[in-house]
N, C-alpha and C. Protein backbone atom coordinates (compact mmCIF):
# COMPACT_ATOMS: atom_id res chain seq x y z
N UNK A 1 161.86 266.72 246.63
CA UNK A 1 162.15 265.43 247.23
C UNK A 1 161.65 264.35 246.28
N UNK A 2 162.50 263.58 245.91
CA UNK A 2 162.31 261.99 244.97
C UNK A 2 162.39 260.70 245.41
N UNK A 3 161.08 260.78 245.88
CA UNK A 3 161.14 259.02 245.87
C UNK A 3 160.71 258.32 245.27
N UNK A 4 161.48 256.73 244.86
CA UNK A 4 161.21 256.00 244.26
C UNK A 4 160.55 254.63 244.66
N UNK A 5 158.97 254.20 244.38
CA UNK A 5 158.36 253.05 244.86
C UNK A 5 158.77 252.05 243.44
N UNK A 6 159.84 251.13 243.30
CA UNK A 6 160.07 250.41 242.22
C UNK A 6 159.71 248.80 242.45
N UNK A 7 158.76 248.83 241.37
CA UNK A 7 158.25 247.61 241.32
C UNK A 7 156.83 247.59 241.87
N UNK A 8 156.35 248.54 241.87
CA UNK A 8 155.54 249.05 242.66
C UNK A 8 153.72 248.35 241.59
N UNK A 9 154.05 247.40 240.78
CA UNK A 9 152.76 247.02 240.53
C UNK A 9 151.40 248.30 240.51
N UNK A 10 150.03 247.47 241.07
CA UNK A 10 149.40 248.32 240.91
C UNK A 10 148.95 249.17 242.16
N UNK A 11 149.72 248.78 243.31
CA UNK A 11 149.69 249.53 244.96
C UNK A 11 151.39 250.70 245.04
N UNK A 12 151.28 251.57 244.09
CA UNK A 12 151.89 252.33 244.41
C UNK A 12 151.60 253.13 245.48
N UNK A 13 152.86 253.45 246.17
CA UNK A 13 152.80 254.65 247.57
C UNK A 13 152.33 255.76 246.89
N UNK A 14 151.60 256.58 247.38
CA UNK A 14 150.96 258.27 248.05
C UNK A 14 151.95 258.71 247.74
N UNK A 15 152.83 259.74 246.87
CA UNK A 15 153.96 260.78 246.79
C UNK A 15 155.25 260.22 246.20
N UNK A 16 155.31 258.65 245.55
CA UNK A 16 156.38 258.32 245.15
C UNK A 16 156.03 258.37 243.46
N UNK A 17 157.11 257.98 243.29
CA UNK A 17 156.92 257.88 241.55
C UNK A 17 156.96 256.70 241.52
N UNK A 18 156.39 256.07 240.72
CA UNK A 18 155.97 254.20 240.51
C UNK A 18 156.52 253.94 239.19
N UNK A 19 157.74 252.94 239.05
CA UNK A 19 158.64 252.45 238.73
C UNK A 19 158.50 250.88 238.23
N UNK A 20 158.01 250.35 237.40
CA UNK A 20 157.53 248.58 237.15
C UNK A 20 158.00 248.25 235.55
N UNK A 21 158.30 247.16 235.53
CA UNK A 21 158.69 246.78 234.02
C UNK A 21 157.63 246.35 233.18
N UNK A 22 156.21 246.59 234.22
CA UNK A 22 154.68 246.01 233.80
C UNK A 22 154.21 247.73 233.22
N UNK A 23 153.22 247.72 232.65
CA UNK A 23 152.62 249.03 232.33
C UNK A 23 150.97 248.62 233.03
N UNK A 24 151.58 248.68 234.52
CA UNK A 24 150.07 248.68 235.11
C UNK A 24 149.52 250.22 235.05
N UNK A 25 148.11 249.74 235.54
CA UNK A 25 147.82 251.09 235.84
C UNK A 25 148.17 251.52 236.73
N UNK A 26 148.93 252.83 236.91
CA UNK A 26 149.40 253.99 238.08
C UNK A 26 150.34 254.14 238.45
N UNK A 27 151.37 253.31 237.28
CA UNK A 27 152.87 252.91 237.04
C UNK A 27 153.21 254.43 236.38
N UNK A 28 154.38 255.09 237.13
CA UNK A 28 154.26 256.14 236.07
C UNK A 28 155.98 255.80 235.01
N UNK A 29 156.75 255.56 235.36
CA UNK A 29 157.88 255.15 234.55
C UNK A 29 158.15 253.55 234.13
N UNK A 30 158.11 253.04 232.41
CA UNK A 30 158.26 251.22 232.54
C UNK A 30 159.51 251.33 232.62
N UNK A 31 160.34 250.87 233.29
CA UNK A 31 161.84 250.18 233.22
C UNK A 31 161.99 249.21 234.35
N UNK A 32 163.30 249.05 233.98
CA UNK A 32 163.67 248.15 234.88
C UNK A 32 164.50 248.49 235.53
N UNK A 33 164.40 247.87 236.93
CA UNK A 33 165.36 247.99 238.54
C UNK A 33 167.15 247.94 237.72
N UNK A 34 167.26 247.26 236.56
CA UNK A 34 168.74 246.93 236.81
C UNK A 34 169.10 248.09 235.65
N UNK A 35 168.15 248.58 235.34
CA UNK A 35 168.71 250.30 234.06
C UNK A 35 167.33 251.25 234.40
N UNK A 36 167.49 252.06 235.69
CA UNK A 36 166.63 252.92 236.12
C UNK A 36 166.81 254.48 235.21
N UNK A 37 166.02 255.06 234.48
CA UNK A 37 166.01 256.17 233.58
C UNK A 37 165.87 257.26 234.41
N UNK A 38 166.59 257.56 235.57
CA UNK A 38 167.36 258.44 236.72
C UNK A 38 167.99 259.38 236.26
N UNK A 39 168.47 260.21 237.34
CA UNK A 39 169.54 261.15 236.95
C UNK A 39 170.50 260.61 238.43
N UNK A 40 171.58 260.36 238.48
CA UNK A 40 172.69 259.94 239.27
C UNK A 40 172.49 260.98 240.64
N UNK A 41 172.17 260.62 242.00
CA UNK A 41 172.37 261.16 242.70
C UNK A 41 170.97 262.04 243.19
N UNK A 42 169.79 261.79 242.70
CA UNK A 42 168.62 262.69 242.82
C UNK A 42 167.72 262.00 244.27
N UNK A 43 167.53 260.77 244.64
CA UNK A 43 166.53 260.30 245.11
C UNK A 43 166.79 260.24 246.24
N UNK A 44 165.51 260.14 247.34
CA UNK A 44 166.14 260.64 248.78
C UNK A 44 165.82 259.00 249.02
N UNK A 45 164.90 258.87 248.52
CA UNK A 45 164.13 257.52 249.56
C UNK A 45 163.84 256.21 248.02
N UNK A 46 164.37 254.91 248.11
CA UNK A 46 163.82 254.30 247.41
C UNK A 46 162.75 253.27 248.13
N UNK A 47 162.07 252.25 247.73
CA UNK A 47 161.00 251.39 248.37
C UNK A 47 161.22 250.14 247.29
N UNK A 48 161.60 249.30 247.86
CA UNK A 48 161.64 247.90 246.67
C UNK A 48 161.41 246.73 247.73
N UNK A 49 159.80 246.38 247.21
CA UNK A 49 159.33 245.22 248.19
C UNK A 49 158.97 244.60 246.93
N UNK A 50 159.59 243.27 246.96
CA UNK A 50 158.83 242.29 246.46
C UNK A 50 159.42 241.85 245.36
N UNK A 51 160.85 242.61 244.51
CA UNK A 51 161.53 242.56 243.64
C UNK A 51 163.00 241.88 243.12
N UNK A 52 163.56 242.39 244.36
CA UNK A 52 165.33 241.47 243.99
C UNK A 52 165.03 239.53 243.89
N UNK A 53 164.28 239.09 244.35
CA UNK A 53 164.23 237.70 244.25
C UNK A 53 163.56 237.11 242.84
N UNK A 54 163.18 237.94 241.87
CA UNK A 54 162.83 238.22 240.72
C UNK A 54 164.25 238.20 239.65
N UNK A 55 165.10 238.67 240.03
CA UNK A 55 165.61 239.32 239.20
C UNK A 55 166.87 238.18 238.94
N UNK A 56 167.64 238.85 237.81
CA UNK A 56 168.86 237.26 237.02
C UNK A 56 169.78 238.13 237.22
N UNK A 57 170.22 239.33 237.35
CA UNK A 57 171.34 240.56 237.98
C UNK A 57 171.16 241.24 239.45
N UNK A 58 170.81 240.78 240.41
CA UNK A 58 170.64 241.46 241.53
C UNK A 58 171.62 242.42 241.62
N UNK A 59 172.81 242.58 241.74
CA UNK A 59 173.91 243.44 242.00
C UNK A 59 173.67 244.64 241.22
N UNK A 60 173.41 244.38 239.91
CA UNK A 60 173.56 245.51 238.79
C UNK A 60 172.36 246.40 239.59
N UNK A 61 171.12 246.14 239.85
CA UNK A 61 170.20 246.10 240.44
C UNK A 61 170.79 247.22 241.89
N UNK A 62 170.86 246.44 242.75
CA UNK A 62 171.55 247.29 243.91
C UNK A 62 172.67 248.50 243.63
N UNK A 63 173.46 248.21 242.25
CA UNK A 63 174.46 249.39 242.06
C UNK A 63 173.21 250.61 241.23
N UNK A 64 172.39 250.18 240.73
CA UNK A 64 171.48 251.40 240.60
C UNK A 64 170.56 251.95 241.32
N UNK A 65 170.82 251.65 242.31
CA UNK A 65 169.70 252.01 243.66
C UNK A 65 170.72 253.09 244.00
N UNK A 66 172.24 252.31 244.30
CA UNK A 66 173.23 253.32 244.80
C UNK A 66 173.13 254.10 244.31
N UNK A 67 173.58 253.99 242.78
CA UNK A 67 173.97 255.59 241.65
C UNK A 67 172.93 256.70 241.90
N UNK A 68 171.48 256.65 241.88
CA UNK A 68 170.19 257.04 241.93
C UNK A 68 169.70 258.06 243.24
N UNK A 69 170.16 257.05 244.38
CA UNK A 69 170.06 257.69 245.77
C UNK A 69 171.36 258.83 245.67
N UNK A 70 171.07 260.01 246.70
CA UNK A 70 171.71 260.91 246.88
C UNK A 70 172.48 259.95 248.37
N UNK A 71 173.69 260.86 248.73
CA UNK A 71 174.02 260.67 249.75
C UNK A 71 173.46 260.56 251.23
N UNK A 72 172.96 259.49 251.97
CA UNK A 72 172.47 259.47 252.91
C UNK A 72 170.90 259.11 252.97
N UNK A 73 170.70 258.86 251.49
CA UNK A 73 169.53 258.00 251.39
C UNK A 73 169.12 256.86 251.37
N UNK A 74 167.95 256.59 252.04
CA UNK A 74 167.40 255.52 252.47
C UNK A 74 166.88 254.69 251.36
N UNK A 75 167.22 252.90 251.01
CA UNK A 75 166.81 252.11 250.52
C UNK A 75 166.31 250.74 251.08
N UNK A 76 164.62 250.99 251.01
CA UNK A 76 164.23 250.03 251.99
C UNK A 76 163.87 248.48 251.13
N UNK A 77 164.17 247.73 251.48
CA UNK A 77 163.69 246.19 250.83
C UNK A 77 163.36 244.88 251.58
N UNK A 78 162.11 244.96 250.85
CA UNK A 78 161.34 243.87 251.37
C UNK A 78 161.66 242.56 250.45
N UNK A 79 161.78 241.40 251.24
CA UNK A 79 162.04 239.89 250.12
C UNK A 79 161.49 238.92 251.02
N UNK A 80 161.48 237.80 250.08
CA UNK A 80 160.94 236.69 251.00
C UNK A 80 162.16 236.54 251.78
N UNK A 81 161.66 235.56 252.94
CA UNK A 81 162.70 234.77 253.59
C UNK A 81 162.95 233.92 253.06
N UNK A 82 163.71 233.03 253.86
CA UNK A 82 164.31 232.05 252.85
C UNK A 82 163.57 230.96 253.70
N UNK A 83 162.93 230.91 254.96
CA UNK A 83 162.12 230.26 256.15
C UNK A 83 161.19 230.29 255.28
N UNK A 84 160.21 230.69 254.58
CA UNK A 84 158.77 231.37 254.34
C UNK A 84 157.87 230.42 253.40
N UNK A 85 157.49 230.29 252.91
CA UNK A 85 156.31 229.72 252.48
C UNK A 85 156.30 230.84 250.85
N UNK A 86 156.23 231.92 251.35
CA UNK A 86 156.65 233.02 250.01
C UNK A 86 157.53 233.10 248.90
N UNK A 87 158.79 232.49 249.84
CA UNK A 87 160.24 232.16 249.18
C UNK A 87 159.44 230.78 248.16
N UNK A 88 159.03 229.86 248.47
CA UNK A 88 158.99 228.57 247.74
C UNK A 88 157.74 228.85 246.80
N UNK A 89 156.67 229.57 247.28
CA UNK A 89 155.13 229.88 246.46
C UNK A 89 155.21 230.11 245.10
N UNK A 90 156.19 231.22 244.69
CA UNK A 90 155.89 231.55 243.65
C UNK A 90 157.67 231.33 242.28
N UNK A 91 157.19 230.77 241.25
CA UNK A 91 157.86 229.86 240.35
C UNK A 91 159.10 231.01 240.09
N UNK A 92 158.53 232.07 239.89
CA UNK A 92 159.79 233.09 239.12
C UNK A 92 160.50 234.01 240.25
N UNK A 93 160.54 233.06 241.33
CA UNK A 93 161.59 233.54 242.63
C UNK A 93 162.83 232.87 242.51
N UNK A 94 164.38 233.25 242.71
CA UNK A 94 165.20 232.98 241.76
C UNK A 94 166.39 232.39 242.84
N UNK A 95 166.19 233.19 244.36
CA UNK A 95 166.72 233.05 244.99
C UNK A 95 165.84 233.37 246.42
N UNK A 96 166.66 232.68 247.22
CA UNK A 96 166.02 233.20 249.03
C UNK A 96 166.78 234.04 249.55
N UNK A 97 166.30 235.27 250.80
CA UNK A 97 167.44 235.84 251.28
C UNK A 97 166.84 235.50 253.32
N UNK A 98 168.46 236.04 253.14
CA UNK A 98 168.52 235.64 255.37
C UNK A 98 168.51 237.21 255.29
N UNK A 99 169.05 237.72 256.94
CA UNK A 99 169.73 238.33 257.45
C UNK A 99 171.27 239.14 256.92
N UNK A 100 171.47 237.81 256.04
CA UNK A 100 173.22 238.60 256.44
C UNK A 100 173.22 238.56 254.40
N UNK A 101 171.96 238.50 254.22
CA UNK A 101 172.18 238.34 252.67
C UNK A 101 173.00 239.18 252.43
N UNK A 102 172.70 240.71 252.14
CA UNK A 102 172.92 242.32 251.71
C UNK A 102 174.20 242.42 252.95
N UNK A 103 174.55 241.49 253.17
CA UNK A 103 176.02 242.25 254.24
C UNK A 103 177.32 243.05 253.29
N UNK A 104 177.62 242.44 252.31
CA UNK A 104 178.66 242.27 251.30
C UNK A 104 178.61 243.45 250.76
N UNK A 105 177.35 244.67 250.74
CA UNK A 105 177.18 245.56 249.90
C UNK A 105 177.39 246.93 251.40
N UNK A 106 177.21 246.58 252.30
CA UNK A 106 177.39 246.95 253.19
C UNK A 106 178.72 247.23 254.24
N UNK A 107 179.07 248.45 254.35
CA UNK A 107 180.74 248.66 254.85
C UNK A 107 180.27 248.62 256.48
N UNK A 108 179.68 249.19 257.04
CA UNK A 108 179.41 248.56 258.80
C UNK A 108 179.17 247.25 258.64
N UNK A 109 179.02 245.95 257.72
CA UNK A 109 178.88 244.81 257.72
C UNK A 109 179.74 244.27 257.38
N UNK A 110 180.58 244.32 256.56
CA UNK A 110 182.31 243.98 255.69
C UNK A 110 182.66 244.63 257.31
N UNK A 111 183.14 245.08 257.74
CA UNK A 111 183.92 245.72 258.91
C UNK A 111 183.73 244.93 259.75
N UNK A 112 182.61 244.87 260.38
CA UNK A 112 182.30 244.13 261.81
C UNK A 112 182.61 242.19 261.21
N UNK A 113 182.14 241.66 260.16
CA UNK A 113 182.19 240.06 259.90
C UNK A 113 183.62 239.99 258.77
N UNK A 114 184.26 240.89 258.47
CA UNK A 114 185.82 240.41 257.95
C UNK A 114 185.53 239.75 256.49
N UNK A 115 184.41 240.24 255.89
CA UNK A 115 184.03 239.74 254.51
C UNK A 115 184.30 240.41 253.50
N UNK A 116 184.92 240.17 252.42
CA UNK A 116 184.88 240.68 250.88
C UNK A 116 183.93 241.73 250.59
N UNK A 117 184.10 242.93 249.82
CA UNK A 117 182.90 243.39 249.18
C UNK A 117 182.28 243.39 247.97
N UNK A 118 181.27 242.70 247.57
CA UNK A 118 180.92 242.55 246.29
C UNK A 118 181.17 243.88 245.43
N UNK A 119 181.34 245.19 245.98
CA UNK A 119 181.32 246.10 245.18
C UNK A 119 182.38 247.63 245.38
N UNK A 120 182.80 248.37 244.43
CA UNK A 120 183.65 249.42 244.98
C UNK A 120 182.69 250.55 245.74
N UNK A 121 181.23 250.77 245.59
CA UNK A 121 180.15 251.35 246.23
C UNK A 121 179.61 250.92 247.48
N UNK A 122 179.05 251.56 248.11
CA UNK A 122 178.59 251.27 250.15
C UNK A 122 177.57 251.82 250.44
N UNK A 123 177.27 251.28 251.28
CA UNK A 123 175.79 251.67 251.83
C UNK A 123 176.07 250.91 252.96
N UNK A 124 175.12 251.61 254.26
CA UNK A 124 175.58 251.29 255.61
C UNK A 124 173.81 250.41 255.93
N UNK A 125 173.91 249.38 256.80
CA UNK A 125 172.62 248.67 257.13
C UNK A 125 172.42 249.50 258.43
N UNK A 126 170.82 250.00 257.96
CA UNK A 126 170.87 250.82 259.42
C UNK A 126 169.87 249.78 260.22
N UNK A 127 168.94 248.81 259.62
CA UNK A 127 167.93 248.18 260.28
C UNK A 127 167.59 247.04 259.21
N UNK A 128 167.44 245.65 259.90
CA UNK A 128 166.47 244.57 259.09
C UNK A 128 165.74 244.16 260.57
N UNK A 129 164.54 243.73 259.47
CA UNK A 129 163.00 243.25 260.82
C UNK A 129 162.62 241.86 259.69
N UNK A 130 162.68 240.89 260.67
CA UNK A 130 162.01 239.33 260.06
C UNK A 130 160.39 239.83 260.24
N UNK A 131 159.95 239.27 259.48
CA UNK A 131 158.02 239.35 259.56
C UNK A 131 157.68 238.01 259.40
N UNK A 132 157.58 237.45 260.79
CA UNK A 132 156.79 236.32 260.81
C UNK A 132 155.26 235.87 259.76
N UNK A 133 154.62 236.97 259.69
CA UNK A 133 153.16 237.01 258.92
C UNK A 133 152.90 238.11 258.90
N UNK A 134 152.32 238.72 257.00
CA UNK A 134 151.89 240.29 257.01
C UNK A 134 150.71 239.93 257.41
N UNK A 135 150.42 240.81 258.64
CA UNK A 135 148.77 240.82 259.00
C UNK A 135 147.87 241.57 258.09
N UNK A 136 148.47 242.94 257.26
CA UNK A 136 147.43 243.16 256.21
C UNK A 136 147.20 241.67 255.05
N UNK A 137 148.19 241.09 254.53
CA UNK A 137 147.56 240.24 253.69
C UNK A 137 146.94 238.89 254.98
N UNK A 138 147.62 238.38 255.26
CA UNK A 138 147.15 237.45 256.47
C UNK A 138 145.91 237.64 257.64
N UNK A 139 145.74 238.31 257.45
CA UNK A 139 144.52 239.21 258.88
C UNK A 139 143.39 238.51 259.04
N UNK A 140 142.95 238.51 258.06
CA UNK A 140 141.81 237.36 257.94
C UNK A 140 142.13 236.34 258.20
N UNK A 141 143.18 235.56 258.05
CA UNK A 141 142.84 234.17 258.56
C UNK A 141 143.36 233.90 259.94
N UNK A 142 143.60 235.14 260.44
CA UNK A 142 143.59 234.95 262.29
C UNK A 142 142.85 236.05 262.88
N UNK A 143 141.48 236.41 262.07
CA UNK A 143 140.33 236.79 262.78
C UNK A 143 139.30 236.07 263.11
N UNK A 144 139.79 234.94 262.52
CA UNK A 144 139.39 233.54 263.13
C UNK A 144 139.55 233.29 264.80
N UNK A 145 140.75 233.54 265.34
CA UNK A 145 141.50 233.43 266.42
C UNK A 145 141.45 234.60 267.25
N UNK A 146 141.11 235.05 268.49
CA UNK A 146 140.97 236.17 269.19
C UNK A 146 142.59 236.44 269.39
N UNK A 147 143.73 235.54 269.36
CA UNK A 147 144.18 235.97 269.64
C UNK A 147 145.54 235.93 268.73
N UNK A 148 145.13 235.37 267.71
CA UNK A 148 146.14 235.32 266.76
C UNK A 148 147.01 236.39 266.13
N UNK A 149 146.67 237.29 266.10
CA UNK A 149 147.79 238.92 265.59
C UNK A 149 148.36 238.97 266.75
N UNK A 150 147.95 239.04 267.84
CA UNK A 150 148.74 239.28 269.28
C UNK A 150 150.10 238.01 268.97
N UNK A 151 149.59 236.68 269.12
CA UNK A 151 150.52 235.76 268.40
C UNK A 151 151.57 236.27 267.50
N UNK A 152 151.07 236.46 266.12
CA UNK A 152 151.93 236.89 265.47
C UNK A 152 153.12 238.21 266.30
N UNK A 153 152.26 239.27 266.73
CA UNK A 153 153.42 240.17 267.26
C UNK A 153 154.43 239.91 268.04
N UNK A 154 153.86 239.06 268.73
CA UNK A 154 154.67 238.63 269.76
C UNK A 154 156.15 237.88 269.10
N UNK A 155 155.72 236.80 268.02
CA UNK A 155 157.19 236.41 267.51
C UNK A 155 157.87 237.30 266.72
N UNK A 156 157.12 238.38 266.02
CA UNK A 156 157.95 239.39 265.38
C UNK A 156 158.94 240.01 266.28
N UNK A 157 158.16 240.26 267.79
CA UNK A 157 159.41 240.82 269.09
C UNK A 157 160.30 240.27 269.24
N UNK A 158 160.04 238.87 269.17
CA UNK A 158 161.17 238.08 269.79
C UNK A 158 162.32 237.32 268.73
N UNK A 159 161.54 237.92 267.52
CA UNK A 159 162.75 237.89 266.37
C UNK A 159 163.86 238.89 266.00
N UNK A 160 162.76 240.07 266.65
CA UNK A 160 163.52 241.33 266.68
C UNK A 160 165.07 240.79 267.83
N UNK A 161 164.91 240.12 268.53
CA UNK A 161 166.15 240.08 269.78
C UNK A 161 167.42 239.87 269.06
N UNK A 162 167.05 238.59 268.62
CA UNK A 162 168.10 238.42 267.74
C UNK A 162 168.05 237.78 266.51
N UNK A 163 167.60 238.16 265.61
CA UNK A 163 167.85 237.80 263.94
C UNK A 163 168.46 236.14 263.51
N UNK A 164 169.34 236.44 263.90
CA UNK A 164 170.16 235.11 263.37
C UNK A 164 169.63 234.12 264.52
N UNK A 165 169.52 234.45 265.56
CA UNK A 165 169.44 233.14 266.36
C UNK A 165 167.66 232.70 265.73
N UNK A 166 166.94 233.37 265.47
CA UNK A 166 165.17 233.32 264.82
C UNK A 166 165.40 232.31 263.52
N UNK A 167 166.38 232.82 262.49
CA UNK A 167 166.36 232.28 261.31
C UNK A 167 167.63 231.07 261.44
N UNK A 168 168.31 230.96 262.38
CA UNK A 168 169.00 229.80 262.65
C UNK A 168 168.18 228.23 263.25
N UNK A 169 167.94 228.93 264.50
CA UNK A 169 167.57 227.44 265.46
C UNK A 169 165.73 227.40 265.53
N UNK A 170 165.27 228.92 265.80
CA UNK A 170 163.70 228.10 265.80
C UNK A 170 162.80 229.07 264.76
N UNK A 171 163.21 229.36 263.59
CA UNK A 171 162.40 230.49 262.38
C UNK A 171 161.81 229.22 261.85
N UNK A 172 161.91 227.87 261.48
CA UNK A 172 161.40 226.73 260.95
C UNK A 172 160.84 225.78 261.34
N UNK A 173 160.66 225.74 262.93
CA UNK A 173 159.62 225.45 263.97
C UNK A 173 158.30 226.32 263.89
N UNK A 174 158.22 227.12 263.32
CA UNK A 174 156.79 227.67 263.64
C UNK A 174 156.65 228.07 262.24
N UNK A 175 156.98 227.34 261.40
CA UNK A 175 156.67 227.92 260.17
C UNK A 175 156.97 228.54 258.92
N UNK A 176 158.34 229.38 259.88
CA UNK A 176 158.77 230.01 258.98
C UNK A 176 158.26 231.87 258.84
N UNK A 177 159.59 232.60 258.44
CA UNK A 177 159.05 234.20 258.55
C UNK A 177 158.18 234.36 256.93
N UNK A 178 157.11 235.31 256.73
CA UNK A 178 156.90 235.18 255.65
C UNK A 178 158.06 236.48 254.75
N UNK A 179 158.38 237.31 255.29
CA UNK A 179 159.82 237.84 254.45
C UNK A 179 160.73 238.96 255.47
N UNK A 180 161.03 239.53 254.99
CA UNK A 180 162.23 240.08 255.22
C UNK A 180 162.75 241.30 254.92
N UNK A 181 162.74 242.85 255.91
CA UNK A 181 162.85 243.76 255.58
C UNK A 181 164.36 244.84 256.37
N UNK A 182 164.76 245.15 255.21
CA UNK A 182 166.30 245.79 254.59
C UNK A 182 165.81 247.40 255.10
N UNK A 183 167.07 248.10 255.73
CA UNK A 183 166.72 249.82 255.60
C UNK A 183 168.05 249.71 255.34
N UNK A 184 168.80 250.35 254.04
CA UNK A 184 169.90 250.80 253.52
C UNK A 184 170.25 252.36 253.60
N UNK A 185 171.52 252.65 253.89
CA UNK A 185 171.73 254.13 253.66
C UNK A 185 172.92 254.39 253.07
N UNK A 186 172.81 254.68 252.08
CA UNK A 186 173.87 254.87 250.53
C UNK A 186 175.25 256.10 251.95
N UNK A 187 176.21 255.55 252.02
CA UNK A 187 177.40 256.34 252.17
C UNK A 187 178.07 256.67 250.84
């Protein structure tokens, strides 16, 4: 079983292979997301938090996630929102993403909204979750508050309802989500 944690800095996952264009420590392959040194079709599970909003080729990027994953594998991605405080923080973020960013690459999403597909390759969206605030990096500053993580969960639920209506009418009333997480499954 091959999974790939790409971009994975110096907090690589337990059992993945660590994938960064940095030569941190515990990185075990340097390349890059948009020319992965793969074999076509091997990987069950990829993990890319923190990366496509980085990048000047996103697509090329996503078509090597495809080539890489075997059939029916899972590609999970984390990005800022485009609500967030994350999205604007840091200088070499290139772009913001919503909800319906990754629809285009997606055939249950081209199907159901009547949209173009950026690509002759598919992958089906099985799940996205808005994250109001990561409580591991954030935790501390609402252990201040007895009741502040409860807070936080609570709008993560009620973002869960409905997505678009969170990042439409009230995701920018309270702040803003701090990003945004993708579960892909390569058809």
């Amino acid at each position: 079983m091959l999974n790939l944690d790409i971009g994975c800095g110096r907090r690589k996952i337990p059992g993945f292979i660590g994938i960064d264009h940095i030569p941190w420590d515990g990185v075990d392959i340097i390349a890059s997301i948009e020319n992965l040194p793969i074999k076509t079709a091997v990987c069950n599970k990829i993990r890319c938090y923190h990366v496509l909003e980085h990048l000047n080729h996103p697509i090329q990027a996503m078509e090597e996630a495809w080539r890489v994953l075997k059939t029916e594998g899972i590609y999970e991605i984390q990005v800022p929102h485009f609500t967030g405080m994350a999205d604007h923080s840091d200088i070499t973020h290139k772009r913001a993403f919503s909800s319906l960013s990754l629809d285009h690459f997606c055939e249950n999403k081209i199907k159901k909204r009547g949209i173009p597909p950026y690509t002759a390759w598919f992958f089906n969206l099985d799940r996205v979750k808005l994250n109001f605030h990561d409580l591991n990096r954030v935790g501390k500053q609402f252990e201040r508050f007895k009741v502040g993580s409860l807070v936080v969960k609570i709008i993560d639920f009620l973002a869960a309802q409905n997505i678009v209506i969170a990042e439409r009418f009230w995701g920018r009333l309270i702040g803003g989500f701090d990003h945004i997480t993708f579960w892909l499954r390569k058809i």
